[in-house]
PDB file of N, CA and C in Angstrom:
ATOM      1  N   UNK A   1     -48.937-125.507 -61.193  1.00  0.00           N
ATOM      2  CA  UNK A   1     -47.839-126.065 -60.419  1.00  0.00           C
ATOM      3  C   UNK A   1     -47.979-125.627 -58.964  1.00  0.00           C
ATOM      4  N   UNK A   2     -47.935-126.665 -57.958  1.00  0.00           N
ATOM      5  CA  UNK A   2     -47.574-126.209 -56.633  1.00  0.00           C
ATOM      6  C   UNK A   2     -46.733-126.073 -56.371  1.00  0.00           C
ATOM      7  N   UNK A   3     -46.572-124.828 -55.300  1.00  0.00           N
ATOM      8  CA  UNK A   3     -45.080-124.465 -54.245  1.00  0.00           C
ATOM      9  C   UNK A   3     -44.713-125.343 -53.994  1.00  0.00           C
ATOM     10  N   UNK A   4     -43.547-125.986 -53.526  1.00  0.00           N
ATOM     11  CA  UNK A   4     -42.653-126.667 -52.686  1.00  0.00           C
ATOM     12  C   UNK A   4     -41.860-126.146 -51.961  1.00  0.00           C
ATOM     13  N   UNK A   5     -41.197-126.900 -50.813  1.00  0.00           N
ATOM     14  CA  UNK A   5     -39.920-126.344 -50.321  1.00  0.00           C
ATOM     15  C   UNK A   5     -38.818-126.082 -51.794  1.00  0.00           C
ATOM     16  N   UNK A   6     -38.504-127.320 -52.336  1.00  0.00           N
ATOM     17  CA  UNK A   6     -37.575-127.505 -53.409  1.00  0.00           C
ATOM     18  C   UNK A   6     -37.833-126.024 -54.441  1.00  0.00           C
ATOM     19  N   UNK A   7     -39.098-125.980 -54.782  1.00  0.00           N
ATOM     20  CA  UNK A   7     -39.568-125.155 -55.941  1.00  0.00           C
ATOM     21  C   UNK A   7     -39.436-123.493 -55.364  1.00  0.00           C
ATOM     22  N   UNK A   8     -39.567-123.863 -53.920  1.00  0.00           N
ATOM     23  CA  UNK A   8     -39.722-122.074 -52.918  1.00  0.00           C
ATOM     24  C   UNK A   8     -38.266-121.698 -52.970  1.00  0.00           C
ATOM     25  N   UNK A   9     -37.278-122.484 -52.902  1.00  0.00           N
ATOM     26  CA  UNK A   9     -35.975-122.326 -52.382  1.00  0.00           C
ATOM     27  C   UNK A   9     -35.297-121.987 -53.676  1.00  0.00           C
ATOM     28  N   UNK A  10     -35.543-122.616 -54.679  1.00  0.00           N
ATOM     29  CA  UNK A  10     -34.852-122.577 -56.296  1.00  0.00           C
ATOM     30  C   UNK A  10     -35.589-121.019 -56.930  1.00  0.00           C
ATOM     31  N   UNK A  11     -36.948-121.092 -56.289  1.00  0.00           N
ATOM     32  CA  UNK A  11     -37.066-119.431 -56.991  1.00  0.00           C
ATOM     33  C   UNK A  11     -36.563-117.982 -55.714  1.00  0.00           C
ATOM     34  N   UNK A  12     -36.567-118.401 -55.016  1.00  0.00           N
ATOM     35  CA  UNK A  12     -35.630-117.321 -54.229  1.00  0.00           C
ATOM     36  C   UNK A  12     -34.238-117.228 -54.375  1.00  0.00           C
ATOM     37  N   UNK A  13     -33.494-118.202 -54.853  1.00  0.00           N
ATOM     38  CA  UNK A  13     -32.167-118.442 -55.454  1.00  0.00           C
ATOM     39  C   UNK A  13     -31.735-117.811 -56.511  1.00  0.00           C
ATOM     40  N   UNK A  14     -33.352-117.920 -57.382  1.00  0.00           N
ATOM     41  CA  UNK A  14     -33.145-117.378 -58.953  1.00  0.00           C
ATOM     42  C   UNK A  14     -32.974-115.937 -58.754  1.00  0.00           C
ATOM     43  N   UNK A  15     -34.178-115.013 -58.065  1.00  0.00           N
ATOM     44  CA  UNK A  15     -34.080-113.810 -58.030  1.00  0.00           C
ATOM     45  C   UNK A  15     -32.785-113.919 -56.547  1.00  0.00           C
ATOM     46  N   UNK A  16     -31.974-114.025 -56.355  1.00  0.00           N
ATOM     47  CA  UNK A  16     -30.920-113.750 -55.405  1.00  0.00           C
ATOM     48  C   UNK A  16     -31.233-113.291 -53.983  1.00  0.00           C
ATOM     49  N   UNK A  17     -32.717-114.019 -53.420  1.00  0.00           N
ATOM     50  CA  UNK A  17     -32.876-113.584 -52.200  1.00  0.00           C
ATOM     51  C   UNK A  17     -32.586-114.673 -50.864  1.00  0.00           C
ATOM     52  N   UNK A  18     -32.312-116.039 -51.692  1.00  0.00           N
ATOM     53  CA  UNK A  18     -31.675-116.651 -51.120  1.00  0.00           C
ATOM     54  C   UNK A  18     -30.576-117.253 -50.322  1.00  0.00           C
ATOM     55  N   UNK A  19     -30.388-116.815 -49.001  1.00  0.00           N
ATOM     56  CA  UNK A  19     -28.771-116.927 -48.158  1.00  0.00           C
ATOM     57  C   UNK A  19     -28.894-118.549 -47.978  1.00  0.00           C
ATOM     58  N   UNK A  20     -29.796-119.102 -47.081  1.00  0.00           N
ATOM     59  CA  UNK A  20     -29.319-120.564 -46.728  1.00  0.00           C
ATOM     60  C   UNK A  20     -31.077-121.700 -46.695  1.00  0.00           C
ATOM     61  N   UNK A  21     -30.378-122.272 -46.553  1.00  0.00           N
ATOM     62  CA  UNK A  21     -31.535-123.077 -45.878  1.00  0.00           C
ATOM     63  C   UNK A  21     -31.640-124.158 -45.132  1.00  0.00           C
ATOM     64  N   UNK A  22     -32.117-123.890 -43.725  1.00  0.00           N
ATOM     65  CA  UNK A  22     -31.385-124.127 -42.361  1.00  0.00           C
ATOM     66  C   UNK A  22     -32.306-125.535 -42.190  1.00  0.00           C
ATOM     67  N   UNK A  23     -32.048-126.546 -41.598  1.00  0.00           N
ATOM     68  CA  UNK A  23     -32.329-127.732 -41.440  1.00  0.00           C
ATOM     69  C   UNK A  23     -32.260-128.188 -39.597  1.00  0.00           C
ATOM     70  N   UNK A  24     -32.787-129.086 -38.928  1.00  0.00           N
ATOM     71  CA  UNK A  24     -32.103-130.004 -37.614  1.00  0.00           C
ATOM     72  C   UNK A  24     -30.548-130.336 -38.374  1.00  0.00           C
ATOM     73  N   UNK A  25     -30.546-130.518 -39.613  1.00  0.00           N
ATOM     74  CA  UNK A  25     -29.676-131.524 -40.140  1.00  0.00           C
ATOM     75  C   UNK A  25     -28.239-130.922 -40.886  1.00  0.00           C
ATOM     76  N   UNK A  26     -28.449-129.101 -40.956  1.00  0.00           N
ATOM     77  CA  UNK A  26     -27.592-128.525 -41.093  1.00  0.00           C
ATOM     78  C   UNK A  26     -28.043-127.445 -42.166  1.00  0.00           C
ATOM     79  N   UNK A  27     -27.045-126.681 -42.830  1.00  0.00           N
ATOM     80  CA  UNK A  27     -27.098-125.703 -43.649  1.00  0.00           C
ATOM     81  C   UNK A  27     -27.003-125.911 -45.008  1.00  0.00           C
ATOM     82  N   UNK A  28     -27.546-125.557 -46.371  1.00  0.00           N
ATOM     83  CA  UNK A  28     -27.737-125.934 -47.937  1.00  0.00           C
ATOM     84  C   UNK A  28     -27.910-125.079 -48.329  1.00  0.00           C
ATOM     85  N   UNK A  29     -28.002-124.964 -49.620  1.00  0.00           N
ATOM     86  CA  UNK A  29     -28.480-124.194 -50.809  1.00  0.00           C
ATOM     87  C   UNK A  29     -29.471-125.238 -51.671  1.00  0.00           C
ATOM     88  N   UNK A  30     -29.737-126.466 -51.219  1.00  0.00           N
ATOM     89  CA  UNK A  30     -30.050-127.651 -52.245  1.00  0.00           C
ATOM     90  C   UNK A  30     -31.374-127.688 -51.452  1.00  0.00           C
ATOM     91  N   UNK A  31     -32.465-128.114 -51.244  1.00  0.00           N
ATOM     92  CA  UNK A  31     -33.057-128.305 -50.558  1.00  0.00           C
ATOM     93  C   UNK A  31     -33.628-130.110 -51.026  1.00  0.00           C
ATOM     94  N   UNK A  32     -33.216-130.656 -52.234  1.00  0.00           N
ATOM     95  CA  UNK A  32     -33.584-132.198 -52.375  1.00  0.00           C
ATOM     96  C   UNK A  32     -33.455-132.951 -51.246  1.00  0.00           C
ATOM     97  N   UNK A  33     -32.252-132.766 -50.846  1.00  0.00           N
ATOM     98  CA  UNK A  33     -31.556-134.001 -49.665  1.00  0.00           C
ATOM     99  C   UNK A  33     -32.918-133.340 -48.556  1.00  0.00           C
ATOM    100  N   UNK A  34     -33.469-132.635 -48.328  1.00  0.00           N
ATOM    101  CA  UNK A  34     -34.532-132.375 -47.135  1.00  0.00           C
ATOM    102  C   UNK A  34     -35.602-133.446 -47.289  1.00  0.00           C
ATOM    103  N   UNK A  35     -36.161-133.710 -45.901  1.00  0.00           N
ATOM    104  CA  UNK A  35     -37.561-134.891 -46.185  1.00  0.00           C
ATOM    105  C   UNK A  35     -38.467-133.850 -46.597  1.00  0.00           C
ATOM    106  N   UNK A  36     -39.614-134.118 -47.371  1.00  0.00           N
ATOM    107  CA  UNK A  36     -40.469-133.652 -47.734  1.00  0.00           C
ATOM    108  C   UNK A  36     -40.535-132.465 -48.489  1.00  0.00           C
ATOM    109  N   UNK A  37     -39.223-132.268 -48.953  1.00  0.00           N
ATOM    110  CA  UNK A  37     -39.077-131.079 -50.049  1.00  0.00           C
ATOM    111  C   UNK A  37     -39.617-130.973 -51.121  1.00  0.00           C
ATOM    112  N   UNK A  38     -40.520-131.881 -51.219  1.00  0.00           N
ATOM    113  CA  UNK A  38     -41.336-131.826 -52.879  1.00  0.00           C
ATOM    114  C   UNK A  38     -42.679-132.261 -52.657  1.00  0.00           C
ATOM    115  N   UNK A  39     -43.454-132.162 -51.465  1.00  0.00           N
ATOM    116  CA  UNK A  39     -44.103-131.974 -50.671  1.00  0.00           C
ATOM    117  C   UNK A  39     -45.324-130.289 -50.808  1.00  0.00           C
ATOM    118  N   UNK A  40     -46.091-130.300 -51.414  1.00  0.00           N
ATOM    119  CA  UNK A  40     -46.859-128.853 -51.916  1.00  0.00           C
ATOM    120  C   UNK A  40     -47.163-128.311 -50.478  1.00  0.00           C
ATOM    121  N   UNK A  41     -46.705-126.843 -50.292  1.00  0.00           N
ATOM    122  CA  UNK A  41     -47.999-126.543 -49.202  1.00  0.00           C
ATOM    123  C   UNK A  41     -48.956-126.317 -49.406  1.00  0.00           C
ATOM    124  N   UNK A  42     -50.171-126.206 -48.153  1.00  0.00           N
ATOM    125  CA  UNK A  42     -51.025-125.997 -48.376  1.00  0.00           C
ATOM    126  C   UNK A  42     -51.577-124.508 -48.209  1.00  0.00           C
ATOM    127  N   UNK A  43     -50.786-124.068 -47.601  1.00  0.00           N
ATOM    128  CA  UNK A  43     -51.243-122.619 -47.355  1.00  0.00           C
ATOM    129  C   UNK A  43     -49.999-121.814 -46.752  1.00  0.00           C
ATOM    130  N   UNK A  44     -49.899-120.530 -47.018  1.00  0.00           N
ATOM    131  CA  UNK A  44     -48.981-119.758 -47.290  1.00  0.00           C
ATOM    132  C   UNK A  44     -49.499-118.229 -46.282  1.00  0.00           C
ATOM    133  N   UNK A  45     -49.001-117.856 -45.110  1.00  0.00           N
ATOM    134  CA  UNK A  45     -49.284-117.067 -44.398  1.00  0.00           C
ATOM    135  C   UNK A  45     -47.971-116.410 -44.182  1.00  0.00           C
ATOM    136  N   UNK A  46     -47.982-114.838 -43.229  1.00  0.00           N
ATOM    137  CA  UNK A  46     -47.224-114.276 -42.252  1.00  0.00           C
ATOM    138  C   UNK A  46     -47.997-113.595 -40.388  1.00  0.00           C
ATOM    139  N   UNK A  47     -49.004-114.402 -40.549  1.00  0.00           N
ATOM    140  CA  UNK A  47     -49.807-114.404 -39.662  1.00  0.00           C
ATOM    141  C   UNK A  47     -50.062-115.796 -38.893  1.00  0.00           C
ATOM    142  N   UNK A  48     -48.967-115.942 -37.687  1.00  0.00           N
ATOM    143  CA  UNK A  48     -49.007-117.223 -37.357  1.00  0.00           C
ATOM    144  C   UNK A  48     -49.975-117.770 -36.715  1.00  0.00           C
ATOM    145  N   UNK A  49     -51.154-117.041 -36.103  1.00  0.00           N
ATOM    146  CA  UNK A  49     -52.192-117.997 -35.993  1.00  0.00           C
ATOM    147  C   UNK A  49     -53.050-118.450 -37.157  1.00  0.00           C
ATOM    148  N   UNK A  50     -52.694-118.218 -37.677  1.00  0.00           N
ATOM    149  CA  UNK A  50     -53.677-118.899 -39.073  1.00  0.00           C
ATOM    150  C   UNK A  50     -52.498-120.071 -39.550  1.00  0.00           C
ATOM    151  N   UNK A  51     -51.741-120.716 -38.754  1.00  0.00           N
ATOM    152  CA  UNK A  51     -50.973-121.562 -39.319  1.00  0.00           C
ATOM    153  C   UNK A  51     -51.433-123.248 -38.962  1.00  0.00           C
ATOM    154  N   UNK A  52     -51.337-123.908 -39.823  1.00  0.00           N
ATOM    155  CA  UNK A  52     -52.027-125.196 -40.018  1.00  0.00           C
ATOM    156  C   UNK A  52     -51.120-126.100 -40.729  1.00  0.00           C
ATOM    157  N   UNK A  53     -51.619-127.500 -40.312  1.00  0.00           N
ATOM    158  CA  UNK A  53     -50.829-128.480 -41.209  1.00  0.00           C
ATOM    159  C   UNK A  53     -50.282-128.114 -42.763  1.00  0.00           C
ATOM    160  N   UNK A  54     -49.266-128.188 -43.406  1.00  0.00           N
ATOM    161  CA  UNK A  54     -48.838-127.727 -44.811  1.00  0.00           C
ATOM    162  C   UNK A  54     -47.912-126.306 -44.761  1.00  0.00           C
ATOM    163  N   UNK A  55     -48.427-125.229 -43.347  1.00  0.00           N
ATOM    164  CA  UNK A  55     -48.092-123.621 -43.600  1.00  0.00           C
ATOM    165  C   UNK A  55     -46.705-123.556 -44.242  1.00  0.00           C
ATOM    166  N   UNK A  56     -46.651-122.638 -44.983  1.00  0.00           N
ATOM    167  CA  UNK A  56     -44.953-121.560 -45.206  1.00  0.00           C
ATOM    168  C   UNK A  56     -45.469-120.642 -44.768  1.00  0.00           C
ATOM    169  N   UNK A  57     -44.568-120.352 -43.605  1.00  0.00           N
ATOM    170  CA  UNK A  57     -44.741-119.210 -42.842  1.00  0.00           C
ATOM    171  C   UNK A  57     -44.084-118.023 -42.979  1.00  0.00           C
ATOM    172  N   UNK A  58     -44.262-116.922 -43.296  1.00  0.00           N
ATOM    173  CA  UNK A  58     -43.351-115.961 -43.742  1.00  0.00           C
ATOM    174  C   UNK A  58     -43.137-114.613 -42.307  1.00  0.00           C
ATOM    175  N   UNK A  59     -42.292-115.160 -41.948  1.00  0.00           N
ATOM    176  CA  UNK A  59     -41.584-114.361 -40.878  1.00  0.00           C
ATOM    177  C   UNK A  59     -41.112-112.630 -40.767  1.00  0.00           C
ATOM    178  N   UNK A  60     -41.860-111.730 -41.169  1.00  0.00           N
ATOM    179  CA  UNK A  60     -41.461-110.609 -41.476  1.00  0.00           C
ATOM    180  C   UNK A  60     -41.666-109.145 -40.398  1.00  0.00           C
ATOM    181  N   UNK A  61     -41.237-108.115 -40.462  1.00  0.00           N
ATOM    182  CA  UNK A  61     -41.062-107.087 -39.545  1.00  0.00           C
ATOM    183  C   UNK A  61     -40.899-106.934 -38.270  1.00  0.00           C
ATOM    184  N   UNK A  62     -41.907-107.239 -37.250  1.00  0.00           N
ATOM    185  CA  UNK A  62     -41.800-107.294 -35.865  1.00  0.00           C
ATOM    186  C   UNK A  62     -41.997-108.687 -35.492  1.00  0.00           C
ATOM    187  N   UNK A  63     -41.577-109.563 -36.256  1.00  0.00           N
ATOM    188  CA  UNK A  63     -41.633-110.968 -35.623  1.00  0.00           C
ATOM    189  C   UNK A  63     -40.350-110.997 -34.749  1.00  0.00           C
ATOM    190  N   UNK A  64     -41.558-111.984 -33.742  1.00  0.00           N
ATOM    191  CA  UNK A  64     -40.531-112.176 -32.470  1.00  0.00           C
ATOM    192  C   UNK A  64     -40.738-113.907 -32.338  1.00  0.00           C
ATOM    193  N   UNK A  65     -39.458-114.355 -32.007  1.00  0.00           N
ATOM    194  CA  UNK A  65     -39.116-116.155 -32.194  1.00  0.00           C
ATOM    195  C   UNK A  65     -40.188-116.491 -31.038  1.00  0.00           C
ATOM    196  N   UNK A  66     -40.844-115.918 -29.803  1.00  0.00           N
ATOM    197  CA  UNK A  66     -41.973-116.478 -29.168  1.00  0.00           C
ATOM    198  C   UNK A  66     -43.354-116.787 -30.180  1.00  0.00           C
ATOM    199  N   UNK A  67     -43.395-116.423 -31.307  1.00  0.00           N
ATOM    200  CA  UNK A  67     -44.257-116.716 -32.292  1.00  0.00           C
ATOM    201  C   UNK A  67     -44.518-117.788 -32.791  1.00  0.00           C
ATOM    202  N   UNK A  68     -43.494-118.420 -32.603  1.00  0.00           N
ATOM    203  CA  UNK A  68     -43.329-119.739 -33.159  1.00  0.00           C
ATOM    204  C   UNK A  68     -43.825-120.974 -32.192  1.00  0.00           C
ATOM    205  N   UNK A  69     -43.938-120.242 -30.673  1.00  0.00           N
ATOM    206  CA  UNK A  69     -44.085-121.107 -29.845  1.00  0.00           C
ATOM    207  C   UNK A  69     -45.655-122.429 -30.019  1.00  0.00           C
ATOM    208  N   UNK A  70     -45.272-123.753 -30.306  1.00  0.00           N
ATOM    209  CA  UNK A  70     -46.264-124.807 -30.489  1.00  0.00           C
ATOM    210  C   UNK A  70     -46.488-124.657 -32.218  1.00  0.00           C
ATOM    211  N   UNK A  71     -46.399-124.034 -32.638  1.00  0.00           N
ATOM    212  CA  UNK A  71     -46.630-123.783 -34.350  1.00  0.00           C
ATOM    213  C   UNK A  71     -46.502-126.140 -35.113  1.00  0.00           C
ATOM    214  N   UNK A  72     -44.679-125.978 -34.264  1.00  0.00           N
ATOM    215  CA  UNK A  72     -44.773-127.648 -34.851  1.00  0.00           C
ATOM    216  C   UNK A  72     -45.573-128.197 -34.987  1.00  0.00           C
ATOM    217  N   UNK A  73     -46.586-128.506 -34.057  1.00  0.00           N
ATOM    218  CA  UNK A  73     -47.728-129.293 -33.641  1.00  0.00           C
ATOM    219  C   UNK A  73     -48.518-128.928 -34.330  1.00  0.00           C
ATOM    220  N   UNK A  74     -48.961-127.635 -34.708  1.00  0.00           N
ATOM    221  CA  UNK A  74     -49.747-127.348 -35.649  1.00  0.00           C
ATOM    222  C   UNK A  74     -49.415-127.564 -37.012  1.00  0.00           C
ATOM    223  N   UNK A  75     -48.746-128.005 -37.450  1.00  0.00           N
ATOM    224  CA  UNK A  75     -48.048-128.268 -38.945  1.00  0.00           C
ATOM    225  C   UNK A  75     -47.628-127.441 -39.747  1.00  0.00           C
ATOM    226  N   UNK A  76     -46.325-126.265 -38.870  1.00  0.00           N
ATOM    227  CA  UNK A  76     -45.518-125.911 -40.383  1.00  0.00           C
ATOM    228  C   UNK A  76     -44.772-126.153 -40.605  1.00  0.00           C
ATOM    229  N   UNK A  77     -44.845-126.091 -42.277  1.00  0.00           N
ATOM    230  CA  UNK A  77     -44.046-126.834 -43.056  1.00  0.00           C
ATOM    231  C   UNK A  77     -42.615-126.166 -43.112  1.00  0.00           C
ATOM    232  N   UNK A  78     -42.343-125.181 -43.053  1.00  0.00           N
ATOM    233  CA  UNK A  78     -41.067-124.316 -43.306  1.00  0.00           C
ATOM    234  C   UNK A  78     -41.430-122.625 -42.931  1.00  0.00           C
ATOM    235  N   UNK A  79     -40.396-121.831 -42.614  1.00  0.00           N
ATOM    236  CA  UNK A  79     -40.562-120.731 -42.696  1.00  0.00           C
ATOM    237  C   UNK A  79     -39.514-119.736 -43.318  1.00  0.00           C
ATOM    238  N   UNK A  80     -40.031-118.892 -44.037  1.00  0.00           N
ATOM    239  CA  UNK A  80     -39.202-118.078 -44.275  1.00  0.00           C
ATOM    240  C   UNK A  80     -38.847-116.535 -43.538  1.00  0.00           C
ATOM    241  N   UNK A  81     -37.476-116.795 -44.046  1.00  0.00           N
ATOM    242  CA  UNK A  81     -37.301-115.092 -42.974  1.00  0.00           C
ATOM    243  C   UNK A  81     -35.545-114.205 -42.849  1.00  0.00           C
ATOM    244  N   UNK A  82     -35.152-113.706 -42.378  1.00  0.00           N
ATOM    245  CA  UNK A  82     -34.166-112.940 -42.521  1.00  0.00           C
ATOM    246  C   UNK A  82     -33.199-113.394 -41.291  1.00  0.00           C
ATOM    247  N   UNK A  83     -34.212-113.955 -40.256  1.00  0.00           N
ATOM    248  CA  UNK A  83     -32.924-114.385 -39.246  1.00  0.00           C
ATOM    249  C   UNK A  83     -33.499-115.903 -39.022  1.00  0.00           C
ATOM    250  N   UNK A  84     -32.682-116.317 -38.632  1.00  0.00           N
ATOM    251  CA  UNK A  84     -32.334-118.112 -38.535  1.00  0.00           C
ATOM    252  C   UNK A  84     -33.023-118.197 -36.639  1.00  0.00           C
ATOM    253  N   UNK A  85     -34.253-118.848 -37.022  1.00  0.00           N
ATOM    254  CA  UNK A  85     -35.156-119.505 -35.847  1.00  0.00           C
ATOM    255  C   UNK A  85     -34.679-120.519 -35.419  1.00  0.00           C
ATOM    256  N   UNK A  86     -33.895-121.218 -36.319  1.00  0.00           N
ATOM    257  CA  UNK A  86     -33.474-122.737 -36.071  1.00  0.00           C
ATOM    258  C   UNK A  86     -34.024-123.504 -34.457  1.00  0.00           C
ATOM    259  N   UNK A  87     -33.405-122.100 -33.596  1.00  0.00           N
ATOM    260  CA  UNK A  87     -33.534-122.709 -32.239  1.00  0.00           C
ATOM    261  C   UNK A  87     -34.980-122.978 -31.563  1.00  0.00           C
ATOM    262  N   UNK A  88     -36.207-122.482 -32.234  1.00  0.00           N
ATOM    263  CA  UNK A  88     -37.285-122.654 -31.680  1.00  0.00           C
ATOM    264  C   UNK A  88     -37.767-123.346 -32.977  1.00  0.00           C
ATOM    265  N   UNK A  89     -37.592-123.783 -33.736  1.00  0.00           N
ATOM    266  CA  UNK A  89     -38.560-124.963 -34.543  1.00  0.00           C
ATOM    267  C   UNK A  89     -37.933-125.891 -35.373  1.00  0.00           C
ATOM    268  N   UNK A  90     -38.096-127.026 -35.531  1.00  0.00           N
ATOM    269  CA  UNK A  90     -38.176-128.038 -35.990  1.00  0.00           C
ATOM    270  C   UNK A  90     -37.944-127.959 -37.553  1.00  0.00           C
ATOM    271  N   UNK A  91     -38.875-126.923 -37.989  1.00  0.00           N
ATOM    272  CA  UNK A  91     -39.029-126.598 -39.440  1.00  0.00           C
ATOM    273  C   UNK A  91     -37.893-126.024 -40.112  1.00  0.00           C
ATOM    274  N   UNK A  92     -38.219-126.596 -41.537  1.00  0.00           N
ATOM    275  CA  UNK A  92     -36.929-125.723 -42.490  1.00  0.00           C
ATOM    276  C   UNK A  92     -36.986-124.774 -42.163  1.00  0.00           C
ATOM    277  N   UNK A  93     -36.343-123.761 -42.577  1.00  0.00           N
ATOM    278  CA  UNK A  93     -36.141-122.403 -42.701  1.00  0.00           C
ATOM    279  C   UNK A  93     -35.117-121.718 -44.017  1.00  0.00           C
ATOM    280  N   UNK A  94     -36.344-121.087 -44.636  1.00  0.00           N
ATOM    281  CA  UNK A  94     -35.319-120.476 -45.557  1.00  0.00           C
ATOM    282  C   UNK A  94     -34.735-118.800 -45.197  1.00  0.00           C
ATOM    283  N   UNK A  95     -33.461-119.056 -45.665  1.00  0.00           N
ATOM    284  CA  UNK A  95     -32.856-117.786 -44.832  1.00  0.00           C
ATOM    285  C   UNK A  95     -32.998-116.752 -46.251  1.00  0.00           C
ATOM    286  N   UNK A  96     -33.620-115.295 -45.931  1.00  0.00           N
ATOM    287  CA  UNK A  96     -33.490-114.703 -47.162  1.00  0.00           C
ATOM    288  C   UNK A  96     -33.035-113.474 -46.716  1.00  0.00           C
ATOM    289  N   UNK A  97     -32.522-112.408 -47.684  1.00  0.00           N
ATOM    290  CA  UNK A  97     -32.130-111.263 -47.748  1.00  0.00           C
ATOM    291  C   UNK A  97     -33.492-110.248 -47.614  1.00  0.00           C
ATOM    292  N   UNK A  98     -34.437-110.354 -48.572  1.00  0.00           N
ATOM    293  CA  UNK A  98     -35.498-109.617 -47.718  1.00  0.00           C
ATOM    294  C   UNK A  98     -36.935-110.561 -47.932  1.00  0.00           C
ATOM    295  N   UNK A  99     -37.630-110.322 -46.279  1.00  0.00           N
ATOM    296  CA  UNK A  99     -38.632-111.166 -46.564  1.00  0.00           C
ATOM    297  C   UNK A  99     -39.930-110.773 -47.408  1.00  0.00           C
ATOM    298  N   UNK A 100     -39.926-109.345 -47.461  1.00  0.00           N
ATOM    299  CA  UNK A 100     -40.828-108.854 -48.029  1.00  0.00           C
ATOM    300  C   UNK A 100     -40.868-108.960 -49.612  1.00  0.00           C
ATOM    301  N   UNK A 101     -40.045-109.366 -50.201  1.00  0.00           N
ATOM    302  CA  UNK A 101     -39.811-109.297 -51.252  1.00  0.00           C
ATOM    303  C   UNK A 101     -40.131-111.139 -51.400  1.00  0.00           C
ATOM    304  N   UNK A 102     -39.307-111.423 -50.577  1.00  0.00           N
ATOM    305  CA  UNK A 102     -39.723-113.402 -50.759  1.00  0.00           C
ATOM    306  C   UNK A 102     -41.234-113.484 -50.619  1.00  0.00           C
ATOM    307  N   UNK A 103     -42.294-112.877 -49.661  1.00  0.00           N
ATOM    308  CA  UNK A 103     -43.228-112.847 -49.559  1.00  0.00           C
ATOM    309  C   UNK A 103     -43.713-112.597 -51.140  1.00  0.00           C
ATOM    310  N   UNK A 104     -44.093-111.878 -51.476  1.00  0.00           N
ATOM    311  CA  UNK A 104     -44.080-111.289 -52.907  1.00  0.00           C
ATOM    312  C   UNK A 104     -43.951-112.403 -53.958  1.00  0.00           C
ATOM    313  N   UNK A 105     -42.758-112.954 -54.341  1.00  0.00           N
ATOM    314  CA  UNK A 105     -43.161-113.715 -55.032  1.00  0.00           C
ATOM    315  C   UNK A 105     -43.356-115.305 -54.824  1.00  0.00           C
ATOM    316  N   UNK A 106     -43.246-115.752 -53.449  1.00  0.00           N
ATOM    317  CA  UNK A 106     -43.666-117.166 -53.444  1.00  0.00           C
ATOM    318  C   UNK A 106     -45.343-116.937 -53.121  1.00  0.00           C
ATOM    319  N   UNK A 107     -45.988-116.082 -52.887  1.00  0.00           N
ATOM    320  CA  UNK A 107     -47.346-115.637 -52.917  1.00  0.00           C
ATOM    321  C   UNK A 107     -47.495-115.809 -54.372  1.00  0.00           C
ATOM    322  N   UNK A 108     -47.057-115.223 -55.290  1.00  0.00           N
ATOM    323  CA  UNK A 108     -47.343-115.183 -56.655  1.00  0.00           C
ATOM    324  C   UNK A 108     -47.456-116.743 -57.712  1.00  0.00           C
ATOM    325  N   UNK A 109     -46.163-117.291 -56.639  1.00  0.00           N
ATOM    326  CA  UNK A 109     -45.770-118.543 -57.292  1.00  0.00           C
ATOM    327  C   UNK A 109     -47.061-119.718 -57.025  1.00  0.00           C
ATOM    328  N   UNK A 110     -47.627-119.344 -55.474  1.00  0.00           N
ATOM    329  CA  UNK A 110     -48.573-119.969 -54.573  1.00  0.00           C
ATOM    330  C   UNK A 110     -50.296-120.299 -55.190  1.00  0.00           C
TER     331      UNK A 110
END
């Protein structure tokens, strides 16, 4: 089975690391109503230059929101993380309680 947004968001929900999931289009817990939520990535980083068409980007420790700068263009797909980027990208964002732990198992799931 591949990751999805839909499939990333429902297992961070399950284990309770899930707060929101931030949209252009607003705030959920659902991630269906999103475009391309069932959509596989292709690759799964916390190292944003290695980010490419498909990425889940996992946003963790000393990330700083200039990180993100041009990433769109490069194609990521969503990111996860503990504080809400909303304002510098385009991309979903799943909001979690800890990222290190979301890291952990959507790597596993991946």
């Amino acid at each position: 089975m591949s990751l999805t947004l839909a499939k990333a968001a429902s297992l961070l929900l399950e284990h309770h690391l899930l707060n929101e999931i931030i949209t252009p289009q607003g705030w959920t817990l659902n991630a269906d109503g999103i475009t391309d939520a069932h959509a596989s990535f292709t690759h799964i980083t916390y190292d944003t230059r290695s980010v490419r068409k498909g990425t889940l980007l996992v946003c963790k420790g000393r990330f700083k929101p200039e990180f993100l700068d041009g990433l769109d263009d490069k194609g990521l797909a969503a990111y996860v993380s503990q504080t809400d980027y909303s304002a510098y990208t385009d991309a979903p964002g799943l909001i979690v309680t800890d990222a290190r732990k979301a890291l952990s198992l959507l790597s596993a799931e991946f």
